[in-house]
Protein backbone atom coordinates (compact mmCIF):
# COMPACT_ATOMS: atom_id res chain seq x y z
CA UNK A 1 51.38 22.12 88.90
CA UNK A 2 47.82 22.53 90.22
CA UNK A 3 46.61 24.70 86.96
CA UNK A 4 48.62 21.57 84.60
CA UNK A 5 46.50 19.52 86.59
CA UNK A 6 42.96 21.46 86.45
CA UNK A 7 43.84 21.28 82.46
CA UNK A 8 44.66 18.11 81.95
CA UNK A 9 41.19 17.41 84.31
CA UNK A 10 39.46 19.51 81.48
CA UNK A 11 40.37 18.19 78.83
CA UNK A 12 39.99 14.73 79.64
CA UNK A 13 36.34 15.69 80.42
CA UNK A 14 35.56 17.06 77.09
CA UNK A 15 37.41 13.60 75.59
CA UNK A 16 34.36 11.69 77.72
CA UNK A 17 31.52 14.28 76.38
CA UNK A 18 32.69 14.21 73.15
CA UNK A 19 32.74 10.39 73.50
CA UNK A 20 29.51 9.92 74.85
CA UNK A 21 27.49 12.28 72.36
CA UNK A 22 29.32 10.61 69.68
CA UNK A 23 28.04 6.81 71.39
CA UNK A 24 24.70 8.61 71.76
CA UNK A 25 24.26 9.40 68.38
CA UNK A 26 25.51 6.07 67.10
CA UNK A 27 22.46 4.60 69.52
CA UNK A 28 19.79 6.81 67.93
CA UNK A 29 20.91 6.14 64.39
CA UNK A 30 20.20 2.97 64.77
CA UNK A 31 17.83 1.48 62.07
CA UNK A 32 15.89 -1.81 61.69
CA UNK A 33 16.49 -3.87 58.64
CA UNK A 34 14.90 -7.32 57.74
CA UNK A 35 15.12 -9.41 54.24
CA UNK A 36 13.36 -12.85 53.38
CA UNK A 37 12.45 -14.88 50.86
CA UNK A 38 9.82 -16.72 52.09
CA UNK A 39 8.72 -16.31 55.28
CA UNK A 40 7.13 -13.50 57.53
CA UNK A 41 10.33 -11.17 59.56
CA UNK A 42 9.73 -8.43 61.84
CA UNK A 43 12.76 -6.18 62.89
CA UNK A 44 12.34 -3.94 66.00
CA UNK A 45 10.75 -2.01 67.32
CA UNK A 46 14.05 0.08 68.61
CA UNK A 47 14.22 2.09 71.37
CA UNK A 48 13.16 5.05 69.27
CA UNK A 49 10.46 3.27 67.43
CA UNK A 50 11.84 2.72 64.09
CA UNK A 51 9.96 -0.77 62.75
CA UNK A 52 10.86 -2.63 59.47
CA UNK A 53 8.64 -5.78 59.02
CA UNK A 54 8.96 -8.25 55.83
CA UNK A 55 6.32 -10.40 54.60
CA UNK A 56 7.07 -13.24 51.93
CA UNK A 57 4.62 -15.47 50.58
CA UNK A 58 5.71 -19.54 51.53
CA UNK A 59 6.01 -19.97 47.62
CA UNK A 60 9.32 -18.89 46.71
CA UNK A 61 10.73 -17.05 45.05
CA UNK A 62 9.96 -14.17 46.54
CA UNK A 63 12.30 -11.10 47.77
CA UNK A 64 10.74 -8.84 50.11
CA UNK A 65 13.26 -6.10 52.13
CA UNK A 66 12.66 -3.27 54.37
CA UNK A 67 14.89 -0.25 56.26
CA UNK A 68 13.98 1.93 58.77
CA UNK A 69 15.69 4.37 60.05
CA UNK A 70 14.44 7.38 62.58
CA UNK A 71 12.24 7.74 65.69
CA UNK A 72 9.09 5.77 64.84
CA UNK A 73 10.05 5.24 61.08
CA UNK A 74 8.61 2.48 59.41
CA UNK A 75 9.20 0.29 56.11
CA UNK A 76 7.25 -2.50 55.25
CA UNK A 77 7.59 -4.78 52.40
CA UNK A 78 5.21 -7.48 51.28
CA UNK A 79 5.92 -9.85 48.21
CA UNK A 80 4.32 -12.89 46.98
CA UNK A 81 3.56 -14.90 43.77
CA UNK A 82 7.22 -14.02 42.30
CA UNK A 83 7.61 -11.02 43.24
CA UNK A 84 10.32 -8.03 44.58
CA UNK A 85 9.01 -5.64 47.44
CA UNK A 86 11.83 -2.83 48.71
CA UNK A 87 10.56 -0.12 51.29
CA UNK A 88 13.53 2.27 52.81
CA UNK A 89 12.29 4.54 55.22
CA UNK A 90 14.31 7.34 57.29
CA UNK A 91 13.65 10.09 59.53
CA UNK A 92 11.05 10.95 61.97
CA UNK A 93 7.67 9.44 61.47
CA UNK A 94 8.57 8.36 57.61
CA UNK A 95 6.68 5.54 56.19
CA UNK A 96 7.71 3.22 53.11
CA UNK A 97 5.19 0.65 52.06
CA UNK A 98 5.75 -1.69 48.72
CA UNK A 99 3.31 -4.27 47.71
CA UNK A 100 4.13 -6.70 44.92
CA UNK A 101 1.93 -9.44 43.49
CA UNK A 102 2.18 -11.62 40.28
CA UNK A 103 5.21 -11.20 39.30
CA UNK A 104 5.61 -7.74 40.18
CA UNK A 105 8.55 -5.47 41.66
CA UNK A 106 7.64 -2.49 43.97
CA UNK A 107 10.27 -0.51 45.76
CA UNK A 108 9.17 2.95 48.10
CA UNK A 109 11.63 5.64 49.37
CA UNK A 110 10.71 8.05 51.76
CA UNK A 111 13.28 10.63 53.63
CA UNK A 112 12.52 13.32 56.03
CA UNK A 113 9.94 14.18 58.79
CA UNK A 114 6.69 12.87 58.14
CA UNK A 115 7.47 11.93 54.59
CA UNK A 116 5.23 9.13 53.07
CA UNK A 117 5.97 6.61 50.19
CA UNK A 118 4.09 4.00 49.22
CA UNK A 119 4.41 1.55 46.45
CA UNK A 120 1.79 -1.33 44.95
CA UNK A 121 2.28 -3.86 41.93
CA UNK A 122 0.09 -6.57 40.64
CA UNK A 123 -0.15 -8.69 37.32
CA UNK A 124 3.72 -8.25 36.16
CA UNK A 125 3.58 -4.61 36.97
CA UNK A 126 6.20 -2.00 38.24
CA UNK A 127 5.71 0.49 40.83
CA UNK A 128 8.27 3.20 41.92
CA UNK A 129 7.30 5.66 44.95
CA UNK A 130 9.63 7.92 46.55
CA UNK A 131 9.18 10.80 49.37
CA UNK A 132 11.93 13.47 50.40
CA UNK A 133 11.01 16.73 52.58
CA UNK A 134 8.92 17.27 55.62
CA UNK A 135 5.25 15.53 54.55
CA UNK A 136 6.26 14.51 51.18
CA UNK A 137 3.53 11.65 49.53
CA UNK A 138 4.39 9.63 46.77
CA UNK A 139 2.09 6.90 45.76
CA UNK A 140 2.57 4.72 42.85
CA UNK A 141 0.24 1.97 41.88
CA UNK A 142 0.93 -0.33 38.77
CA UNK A 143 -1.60 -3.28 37.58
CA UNK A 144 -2.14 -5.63 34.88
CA UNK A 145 1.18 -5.75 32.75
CA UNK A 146 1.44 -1.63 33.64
CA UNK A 147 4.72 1.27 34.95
CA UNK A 148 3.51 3.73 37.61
CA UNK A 149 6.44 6.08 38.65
CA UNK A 150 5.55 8.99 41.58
CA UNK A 151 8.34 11.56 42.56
CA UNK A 152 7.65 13.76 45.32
CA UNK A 153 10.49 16.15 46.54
CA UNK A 154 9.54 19.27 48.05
CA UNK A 155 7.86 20.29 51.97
CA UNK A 156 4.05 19.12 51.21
CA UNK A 157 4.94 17.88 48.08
CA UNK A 158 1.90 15.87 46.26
CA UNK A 159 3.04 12.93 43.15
CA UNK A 160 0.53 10.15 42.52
CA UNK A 161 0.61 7.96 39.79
CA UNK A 162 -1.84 5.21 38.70
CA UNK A 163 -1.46 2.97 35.81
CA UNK A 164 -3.68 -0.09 34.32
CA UNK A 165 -3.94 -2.40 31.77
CA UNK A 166 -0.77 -1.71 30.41
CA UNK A 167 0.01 1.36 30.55
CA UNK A 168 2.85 3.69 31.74
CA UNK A 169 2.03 6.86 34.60
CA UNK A 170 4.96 9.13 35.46
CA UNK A 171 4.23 11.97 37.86
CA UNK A 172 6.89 14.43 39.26
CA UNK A 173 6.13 16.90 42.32
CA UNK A 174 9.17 19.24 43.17
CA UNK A 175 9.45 22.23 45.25
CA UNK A 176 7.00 23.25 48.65
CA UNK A 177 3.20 22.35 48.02
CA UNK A 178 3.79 21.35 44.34
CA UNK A 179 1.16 19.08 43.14
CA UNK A 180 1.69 16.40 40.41
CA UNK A 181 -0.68 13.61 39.11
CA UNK A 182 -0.68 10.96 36.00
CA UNK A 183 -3.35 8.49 35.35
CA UNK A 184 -3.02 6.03 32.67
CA UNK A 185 -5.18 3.21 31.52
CA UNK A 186 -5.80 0.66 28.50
CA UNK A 187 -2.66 1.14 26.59
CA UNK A 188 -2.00 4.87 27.58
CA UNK A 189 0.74 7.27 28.82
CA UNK A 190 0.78 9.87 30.77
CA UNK A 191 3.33 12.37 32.58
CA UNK A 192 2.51 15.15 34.92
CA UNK A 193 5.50 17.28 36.33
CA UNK A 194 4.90 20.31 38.58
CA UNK A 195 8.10 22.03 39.20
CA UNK A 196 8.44 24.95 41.81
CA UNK A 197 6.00 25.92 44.78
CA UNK A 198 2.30 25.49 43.99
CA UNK A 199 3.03 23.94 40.72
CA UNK A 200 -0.05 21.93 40.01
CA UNK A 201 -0.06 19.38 36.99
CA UNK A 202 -2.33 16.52 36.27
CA UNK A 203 -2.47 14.08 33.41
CA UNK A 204 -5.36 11.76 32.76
CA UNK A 205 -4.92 9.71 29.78
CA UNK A 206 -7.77 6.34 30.02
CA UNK A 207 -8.86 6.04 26.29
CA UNK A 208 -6.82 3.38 24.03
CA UNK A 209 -3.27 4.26 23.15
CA UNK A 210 -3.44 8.10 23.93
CA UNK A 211 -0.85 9.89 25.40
CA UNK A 212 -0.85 12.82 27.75
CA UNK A 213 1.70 14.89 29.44
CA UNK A 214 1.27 18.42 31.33
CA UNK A 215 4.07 20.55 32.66
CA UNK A 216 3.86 23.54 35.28
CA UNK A 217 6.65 25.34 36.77
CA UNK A 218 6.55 28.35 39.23
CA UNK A 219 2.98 27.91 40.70
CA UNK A 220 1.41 27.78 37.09
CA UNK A 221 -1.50 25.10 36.27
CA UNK A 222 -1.65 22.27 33.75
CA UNK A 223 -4.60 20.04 33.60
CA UNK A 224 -5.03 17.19 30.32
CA UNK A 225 -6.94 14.59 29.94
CA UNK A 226 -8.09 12.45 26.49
CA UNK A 227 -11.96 13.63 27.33
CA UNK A 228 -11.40 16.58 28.11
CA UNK A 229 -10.36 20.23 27.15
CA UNK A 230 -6.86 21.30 27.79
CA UNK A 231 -6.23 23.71 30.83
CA UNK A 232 -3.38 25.77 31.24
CA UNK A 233 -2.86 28.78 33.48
CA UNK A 234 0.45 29.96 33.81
CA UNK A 235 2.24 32.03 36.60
CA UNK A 236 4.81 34.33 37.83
CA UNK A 237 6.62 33.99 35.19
CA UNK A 238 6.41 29.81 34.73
CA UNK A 239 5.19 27.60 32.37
CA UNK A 240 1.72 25.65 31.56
CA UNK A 241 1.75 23.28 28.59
CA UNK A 242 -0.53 20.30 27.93
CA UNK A 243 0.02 18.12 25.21
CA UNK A 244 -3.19 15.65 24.43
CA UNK A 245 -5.68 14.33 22.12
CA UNK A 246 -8.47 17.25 22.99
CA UNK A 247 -5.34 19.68 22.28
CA UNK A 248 -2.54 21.24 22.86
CA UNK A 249 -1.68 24.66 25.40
CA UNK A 250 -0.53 27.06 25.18
């Protein structure tokens, strides 16, 4: 009887552990959330830090929401003058910022440790960010009537994108320490994608109506611009091709 009873003593005690580990966990995924419209909302912090804090210009309509989720995550969205602002952060130290302005929409992603997303739109523009690994950045930044899209995915991965005067900027960073960037300005395109570790593309494309796009893969190097020569250099095995108005590689 005394062993039935020394198991039954047991096994209720791993019911409780298992119990509290599983309440435990619930606590610390906890996230902050806020949405408004027009007004200025602050959610948290929690006990772990996570912070989500929504700004909305007093002149609807306006739409400005934020997430955070994580030990000292933070999301913050800021709208005004007609405008969308979404900024979803989660993990440890992950930030999400989205501006929008004039009748813009900005929305930033970022997921994992350290990971860093961040968003702005002006003048009827668009601006897409997102962040996933350890110390991912993805920065998009859209003016005047422009589309700036930045994908970073990858530990250390690098995508900027920057777009004016209506134009359209795509960059795509994926895999450890991959590098992507697209500029565009004045009625211009340009995409950059750097696929695999060290993968380095940029795309510069600032002149009137060009277009530019650059592709690396596997550590290789593609550089374009509309000023300048082409540069491609490509490695173990991967590909470097640059598409633009000073020429084409390889």
């Amino acid at each position: 009887m005394q062993t039935r009873i020394v198991r039954i003593g047991a096994a209720i005690a791993v019911v409780a552990i298992a119990l509290t580990v599983a309440r435990t966990e619930a606590f610390a995924a906890k996230g902050e959330s806020c949405s408004t419209t027009s007004t200025d909302v602050t959610s948290g912090p929690s006990s772990d830090g996570a912070e989500a804090t929504c700004d909305a210009a007093t002149t609807p309509p306006n739409s400005a929401k934020g997430s955070a989720s994580g030990t000292d995550a933070d999301a913050t969205a800021d709208a005004s003058g007609g405008s969308n602002a979404k900024a979803t952060s989660k993990g440890m130290d992950a930030d999400a910022t989205a501006d929008a302005s004039g009748g813009s929409a900005a929305k930033a992603t970022s997921k994992g440790t350290d990971a860093d997303a961040t968003a702005g739109a002006s003048g009827g523009s668009m601006a897409v960010s997102s962040a996933k690994g350890m110390s991912a950045f993805g920065d998009a930044t859209a003016g005047t009537g422009s589309s700036a899209q930045a994908t970073a995915s990858g530990t250390n991965s690098d995508a900027t994108a920057d777009a004016s005067g209506g134009s359209m900027a795509v960059s795509s960073a994926k895999g450890m320490d991959s590098f992507a960037d697209a500029t565009a300005a004045n009625g211009s395109n340009a995409h950059a994608t750097a696929s695999g570790t060290d993968s380095d593309a940029e795309a510069d494309a600032e002149q009137t109506g060009t277009n530019v796009t650059a592709l690396a893969t596997k550590g290789s190097v593609a550089i374009g611009s509309d000023t300048n020569p082409p540069t491609c250099t490509p490695k173990n095995g991967g590909k470097a091709k640059v598409t633009s108005p000073m020429g084409n590689c390889p």
